[in-house]
C-alpha atoms as a PDB file:
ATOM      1  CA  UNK A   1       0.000   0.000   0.000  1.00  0.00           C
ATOM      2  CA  UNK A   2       0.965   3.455  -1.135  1.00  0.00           C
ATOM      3  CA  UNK A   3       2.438   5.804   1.866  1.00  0.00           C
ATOM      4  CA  UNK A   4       0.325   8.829   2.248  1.00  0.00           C
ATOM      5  CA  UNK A   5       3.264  11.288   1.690  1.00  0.00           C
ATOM      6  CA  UNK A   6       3.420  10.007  -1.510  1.00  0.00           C
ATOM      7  CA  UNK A   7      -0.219  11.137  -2.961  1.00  0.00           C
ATOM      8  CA  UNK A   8      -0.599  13.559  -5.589  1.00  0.00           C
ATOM      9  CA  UNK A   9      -2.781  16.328  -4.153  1.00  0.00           C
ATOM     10  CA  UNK A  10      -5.550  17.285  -6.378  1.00  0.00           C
ATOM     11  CA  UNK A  11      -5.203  20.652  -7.789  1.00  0.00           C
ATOM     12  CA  UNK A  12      -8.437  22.472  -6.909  1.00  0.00           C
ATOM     13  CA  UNK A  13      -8.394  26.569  -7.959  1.00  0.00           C
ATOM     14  CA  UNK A  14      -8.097  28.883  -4.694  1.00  0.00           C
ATOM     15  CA  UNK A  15      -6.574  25.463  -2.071  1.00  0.00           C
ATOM     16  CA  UNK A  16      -3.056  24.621  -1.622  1.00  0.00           C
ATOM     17  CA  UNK A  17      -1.348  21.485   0.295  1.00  0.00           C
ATOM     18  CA  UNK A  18      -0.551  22.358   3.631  1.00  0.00           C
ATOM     19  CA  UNK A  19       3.692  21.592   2.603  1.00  0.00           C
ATOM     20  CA  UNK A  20       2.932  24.549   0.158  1.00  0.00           C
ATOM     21  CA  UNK A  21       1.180  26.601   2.903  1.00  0.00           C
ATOM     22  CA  UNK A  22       4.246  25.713   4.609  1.00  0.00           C
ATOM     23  CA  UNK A  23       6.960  26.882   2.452  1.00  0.00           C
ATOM     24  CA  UNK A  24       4.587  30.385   1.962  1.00  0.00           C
ATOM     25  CA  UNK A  25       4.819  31.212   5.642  1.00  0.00           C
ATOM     26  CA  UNK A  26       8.112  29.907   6.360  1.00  0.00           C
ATOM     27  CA  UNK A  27       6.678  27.339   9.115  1.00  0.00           C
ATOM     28  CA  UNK A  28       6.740  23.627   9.455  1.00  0.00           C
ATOM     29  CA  UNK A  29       3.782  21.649   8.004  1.00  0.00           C
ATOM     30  CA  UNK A  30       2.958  20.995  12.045  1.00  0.00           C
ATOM     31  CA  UNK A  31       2.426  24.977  12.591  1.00  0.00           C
ATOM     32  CA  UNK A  32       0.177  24.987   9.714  1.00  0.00           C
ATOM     33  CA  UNK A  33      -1.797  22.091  11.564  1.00  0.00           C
ATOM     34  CA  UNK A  34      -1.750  24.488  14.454  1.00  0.00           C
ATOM     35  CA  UNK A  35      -2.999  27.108  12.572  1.00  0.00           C
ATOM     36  CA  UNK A  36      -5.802  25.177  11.027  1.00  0.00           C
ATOM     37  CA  UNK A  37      -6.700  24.059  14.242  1.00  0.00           C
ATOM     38  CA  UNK A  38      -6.393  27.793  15.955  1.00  0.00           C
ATOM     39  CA  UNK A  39      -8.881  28.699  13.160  1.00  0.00           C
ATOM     40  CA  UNK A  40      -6.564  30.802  11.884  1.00  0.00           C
ATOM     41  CA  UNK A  41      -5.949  29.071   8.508  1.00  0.00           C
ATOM     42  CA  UNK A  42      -8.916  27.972   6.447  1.00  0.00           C
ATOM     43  CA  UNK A  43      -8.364  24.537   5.646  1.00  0.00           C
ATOM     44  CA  UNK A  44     -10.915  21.137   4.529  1.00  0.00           C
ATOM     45  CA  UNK A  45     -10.064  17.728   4.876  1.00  0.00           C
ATOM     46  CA  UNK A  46     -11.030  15.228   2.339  1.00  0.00           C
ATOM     47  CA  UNK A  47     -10.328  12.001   3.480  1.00  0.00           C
ATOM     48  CA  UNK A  48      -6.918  12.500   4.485  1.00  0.00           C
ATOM     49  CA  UNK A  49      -6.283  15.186   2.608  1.00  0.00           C
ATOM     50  CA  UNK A  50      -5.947  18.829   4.011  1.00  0.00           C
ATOM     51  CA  UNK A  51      -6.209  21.658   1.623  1.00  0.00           C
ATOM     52  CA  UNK A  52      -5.895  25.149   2.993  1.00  0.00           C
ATOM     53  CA  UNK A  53      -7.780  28.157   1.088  1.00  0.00           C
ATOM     54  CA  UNK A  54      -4.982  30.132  -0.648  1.00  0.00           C
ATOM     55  CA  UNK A  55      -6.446  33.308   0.368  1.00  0.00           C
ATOM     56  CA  UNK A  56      -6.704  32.917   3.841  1.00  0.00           C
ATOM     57  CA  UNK A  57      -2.601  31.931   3.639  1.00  0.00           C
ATOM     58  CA  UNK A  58      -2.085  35.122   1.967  1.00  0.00           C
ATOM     59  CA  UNK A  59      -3.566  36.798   4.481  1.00  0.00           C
ATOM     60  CA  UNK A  60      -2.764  35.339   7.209  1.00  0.00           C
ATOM     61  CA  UNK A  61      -0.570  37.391   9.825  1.00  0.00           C
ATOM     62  CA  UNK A  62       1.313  36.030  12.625  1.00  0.00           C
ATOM     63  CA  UNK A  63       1.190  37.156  15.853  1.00  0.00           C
ATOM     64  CA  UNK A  64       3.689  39.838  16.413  1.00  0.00           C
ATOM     65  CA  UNK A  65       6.843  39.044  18.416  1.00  0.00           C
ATOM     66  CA  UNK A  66       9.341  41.116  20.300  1.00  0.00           C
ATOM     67  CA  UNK A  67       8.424  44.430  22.551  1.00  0.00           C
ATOM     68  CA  UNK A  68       6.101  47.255  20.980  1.00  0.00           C
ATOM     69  CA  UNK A  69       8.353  50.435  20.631  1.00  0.00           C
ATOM     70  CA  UNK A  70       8.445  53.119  23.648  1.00  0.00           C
ATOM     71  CA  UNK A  71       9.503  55.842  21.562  1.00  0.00           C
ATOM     72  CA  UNK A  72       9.264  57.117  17.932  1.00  0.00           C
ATOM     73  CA  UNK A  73      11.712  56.601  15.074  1.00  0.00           C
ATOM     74  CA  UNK A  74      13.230  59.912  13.969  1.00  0.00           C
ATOM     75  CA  UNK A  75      14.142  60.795  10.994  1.00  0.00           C
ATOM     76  CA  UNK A  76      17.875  61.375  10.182  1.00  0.00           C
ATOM     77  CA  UNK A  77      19.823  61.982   7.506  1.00  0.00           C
ATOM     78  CA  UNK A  78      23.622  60.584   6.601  1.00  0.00           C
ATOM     79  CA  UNK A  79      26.395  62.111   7.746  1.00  0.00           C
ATOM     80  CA  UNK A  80      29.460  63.375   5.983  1.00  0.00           C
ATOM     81  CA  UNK A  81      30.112  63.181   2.291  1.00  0.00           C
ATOM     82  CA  UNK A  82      27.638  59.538   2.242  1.00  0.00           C
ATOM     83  CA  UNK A  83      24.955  58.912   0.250  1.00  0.00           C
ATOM     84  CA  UNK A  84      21.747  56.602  -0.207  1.00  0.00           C
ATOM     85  CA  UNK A  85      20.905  55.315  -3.562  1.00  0.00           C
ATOM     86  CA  UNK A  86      18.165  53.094  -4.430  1.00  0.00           C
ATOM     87  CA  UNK A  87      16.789  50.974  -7.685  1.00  0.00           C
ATOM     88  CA  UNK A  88      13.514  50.349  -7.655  1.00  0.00           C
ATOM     89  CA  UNK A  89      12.482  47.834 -10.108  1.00  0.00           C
ATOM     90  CA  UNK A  90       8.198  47.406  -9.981  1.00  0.00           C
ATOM     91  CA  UNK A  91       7.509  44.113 -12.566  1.00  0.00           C
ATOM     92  CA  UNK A  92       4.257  41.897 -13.686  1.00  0.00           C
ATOM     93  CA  UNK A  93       4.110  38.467 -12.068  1.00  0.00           C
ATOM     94  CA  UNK A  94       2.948  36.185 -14.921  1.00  0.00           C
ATOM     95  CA  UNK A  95      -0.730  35.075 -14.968  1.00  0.00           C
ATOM     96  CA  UNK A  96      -1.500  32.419 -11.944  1.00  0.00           C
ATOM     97  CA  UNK A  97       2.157  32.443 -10.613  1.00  0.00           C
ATOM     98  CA  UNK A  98       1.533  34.374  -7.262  1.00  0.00           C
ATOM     99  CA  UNK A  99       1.658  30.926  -4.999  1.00  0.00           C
ATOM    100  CA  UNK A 100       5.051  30.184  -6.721  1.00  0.00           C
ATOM    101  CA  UNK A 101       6.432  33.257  -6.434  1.00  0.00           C
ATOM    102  CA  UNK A 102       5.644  33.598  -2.396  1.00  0.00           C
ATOM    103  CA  UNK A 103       7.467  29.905  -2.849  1.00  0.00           C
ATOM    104  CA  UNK A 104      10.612  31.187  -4.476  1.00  0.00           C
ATOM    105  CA  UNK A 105      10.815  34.141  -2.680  1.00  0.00           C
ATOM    106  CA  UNK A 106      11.068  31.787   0.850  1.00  0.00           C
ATOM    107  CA  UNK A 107      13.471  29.672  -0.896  1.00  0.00           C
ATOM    108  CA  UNK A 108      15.558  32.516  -1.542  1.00  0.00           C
ATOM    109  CA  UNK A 109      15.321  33.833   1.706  1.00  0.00           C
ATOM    110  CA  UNK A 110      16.457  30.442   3.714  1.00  0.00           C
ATOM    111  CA  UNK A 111      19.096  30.089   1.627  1.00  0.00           C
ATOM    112  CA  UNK A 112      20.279  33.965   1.433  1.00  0.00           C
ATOM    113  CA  UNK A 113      20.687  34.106  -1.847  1.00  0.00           C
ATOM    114  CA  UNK A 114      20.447  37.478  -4.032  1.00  0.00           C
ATOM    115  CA  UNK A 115      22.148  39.438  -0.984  1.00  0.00           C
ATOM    116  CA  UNK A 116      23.011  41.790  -3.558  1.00  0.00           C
ATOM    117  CA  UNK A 117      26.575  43.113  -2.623  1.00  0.00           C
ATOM    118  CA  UNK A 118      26.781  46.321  -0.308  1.00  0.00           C
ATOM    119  CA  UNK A 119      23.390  46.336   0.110  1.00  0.00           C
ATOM    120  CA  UNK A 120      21.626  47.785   3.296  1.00  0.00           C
ATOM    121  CA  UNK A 121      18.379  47.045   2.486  1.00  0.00           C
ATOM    122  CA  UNK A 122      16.462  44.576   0.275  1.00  0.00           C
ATOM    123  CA  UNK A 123      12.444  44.616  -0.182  1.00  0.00           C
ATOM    124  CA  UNK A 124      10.329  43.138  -2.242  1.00  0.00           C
ATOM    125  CA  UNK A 125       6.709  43.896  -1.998  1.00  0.00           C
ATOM    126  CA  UNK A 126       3.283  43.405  -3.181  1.00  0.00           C
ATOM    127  CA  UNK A 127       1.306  45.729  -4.552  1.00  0.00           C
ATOM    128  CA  UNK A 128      -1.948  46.596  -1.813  1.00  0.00           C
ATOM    129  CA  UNK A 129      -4.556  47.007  -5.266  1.00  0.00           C
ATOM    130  CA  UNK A 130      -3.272  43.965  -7.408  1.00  0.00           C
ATOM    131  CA  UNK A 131      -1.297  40.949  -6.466  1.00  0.00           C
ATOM    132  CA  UNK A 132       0.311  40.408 -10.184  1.00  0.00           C
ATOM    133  CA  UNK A 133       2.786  43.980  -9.402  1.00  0.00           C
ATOM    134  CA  UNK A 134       5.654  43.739  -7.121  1.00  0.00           C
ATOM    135  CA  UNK A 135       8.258  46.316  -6.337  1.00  0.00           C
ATOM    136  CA  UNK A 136      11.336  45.721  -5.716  1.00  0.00           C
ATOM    137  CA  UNK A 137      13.944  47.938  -3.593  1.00  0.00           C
ATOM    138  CA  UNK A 138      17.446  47.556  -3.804  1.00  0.00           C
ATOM    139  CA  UNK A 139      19.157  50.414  -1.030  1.00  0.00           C
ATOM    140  CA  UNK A 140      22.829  51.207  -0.740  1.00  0.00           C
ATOM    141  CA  UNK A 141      25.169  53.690   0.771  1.00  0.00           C
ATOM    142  CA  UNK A 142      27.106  55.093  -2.169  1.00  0.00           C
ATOM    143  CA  UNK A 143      30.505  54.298  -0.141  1.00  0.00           C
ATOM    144  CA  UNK A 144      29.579  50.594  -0.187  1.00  0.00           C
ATOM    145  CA  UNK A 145      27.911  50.293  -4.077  1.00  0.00           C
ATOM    146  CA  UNK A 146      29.313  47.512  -6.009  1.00  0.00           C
ATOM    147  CA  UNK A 147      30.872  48.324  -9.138  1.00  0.00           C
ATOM    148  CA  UNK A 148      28.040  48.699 -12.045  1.00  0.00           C
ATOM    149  CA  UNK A 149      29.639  45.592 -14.008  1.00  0.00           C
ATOM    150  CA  UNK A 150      29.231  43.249 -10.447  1.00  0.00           C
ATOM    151  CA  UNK A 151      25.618  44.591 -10.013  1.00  0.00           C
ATOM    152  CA  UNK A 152      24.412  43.586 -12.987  1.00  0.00           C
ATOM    153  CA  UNK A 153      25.766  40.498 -13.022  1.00  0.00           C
ATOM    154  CA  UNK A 154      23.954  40.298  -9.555  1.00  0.00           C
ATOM    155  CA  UNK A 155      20.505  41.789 -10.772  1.00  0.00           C
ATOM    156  CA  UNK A 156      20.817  38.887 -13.823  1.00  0.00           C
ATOM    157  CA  UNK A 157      20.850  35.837 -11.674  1.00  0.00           C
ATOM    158  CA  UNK A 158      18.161  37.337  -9.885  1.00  0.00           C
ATOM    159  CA  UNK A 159      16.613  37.916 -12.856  1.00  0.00           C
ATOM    160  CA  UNK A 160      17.134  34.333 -14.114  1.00  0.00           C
ATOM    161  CA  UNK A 161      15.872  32.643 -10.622  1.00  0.00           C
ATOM    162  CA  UNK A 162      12.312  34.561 -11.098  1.00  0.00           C
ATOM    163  CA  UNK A 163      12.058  34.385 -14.468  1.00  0.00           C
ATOM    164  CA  UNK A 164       9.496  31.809 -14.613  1.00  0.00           C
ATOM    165  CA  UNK A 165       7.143  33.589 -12.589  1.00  0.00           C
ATOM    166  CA  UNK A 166       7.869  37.462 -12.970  1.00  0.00           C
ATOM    167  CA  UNK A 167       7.029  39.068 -16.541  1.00  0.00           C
ATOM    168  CA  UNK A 168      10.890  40.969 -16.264  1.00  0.00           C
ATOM    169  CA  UNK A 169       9.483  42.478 -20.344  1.00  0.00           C
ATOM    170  CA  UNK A 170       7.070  44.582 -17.867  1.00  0.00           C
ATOM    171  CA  UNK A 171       9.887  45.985 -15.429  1.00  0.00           C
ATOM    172  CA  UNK A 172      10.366  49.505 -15.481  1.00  0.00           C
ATOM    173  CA  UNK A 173      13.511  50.719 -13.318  1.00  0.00           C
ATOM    174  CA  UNK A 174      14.208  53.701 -11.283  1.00  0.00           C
ATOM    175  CA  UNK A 175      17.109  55.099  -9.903  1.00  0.00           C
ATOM    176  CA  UNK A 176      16.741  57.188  -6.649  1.00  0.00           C
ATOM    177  CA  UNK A 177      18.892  59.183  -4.000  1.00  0.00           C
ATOM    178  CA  UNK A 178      17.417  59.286  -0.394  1.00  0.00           C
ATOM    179  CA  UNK A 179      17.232  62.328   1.298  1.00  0.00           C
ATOM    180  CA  UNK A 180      15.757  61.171   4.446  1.00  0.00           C
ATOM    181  CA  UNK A 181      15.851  58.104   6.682  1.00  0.00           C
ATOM    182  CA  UNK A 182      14.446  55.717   9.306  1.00  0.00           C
END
C-alpha cells in the first residue's frame, strides 16, 4: 500500500497542500496544523487530505513578536560626504504564478541568496490594489555600491531565478537618492 506522503494532491483553484502553505509562511507543516486548528488558517479535509484556502494563507498574519516600541523613530539623515541610492524595479508576475512566487521568494530567503553586494536594504513587496505587481527595492550607501559591471551580473541571476514567474518584459527601473531616513 501506497504511503500517504506520496499522494498527488488534487489541484483544486483557490486550495493549496498544507507543505505549500508551509513553504509560503516559512513554518513547518505541524504549525500549519496548528494554525488550522487555531482557526486561523482555512483549511478542509477530504479524506486525508488537508487543503488550505490560498487566500486565507495570503492573508494570514502572525502574531507579532518582540516588545512594541516606547519611543518614535526619527528621521535622520547621513552624515558626511555619504549617500543613499536606491533601484527600484516594480515588474508583472505572470498570470497564476503568485503561490510560486511567495514559494521562491522563501526559498531565496532560507538560503540567502540574491544578498546583492553592499546592500543595506532589500524589499520586495506586493502591490496593496493587485497581487500580479511587485516592487522591488534595492538600497545602498554610495561608499559601499558595487561596481556597475558586479551589479548587474547580480541583478541577472536574480533575474534568471524569477524568471518563470515574474514578466521581467514589464519591469520599469528607477534610480533614486534618499534624502531622508528611518
Amino acid at each position: 500500500m501506497a504511503n500517504i506522503e506520496d499522494w498527488e494532491i488534487p489541484e483544486m483553484p483557490g486550495f493549496i497542500s498544507t507543505q505549500q502553505a508551509a513553504n509560503i509562511l516559512g513554518v513547518t507543516q505541524q504549525r500549519i496544523h496548528q494554525y488550522i486548528t487555531e482557526q486561523r488558517l482555512e483549511a478542509y479535509r477530504a479524506g486525508s487530505i488537508i487543503l488550505v484556502s490560498e487566500q486565507s494563507v495570503r492573508e494570514f498574519k502572525p502574531h507579532l513578536t518582540g516588545r512594541p516600541r516606547k519611543r518614535k523613530v526619527s528621521w535622520r539623515v547621513y552624515r558626511g560626504e555619504s549617500l543613499v541610492l536606491a533601484t527600484e524595479i516594480e515588474v508583472r508576475v505572470r498570470p497564476g504564478q503568485q503561490t510560486r512566487l511567495a514559494e521562491k521568494l522563501q526559498s531565496i530567503r532560507q538560503a540567502e541568496r540574491h544578498i546583492f553586494t553592499g546592500s543595506i536594504a532589500r524589499y520586495i513587496l506586493e502591490d496593496s490594489a493587485t497581487s500580479d505587481l511587485v516592487s522591488i527595492w534595492l538600497v545602498w550607501k554610495d561608499s559601499e555600491l558595487p561596481e556597475p559591471a558586479q551589479q548587474e551580473r547580480e541583478l541577472a541571476a536574480f533575474r534568471a531565478e524569477l524568471d518563470d514567474v515574474l514578466d521581467w518584459q514589464t519591469a520599469r527601473y528607477q534610480h533614486k537618492k534618499g534624502l531622508l531616513y528611518t
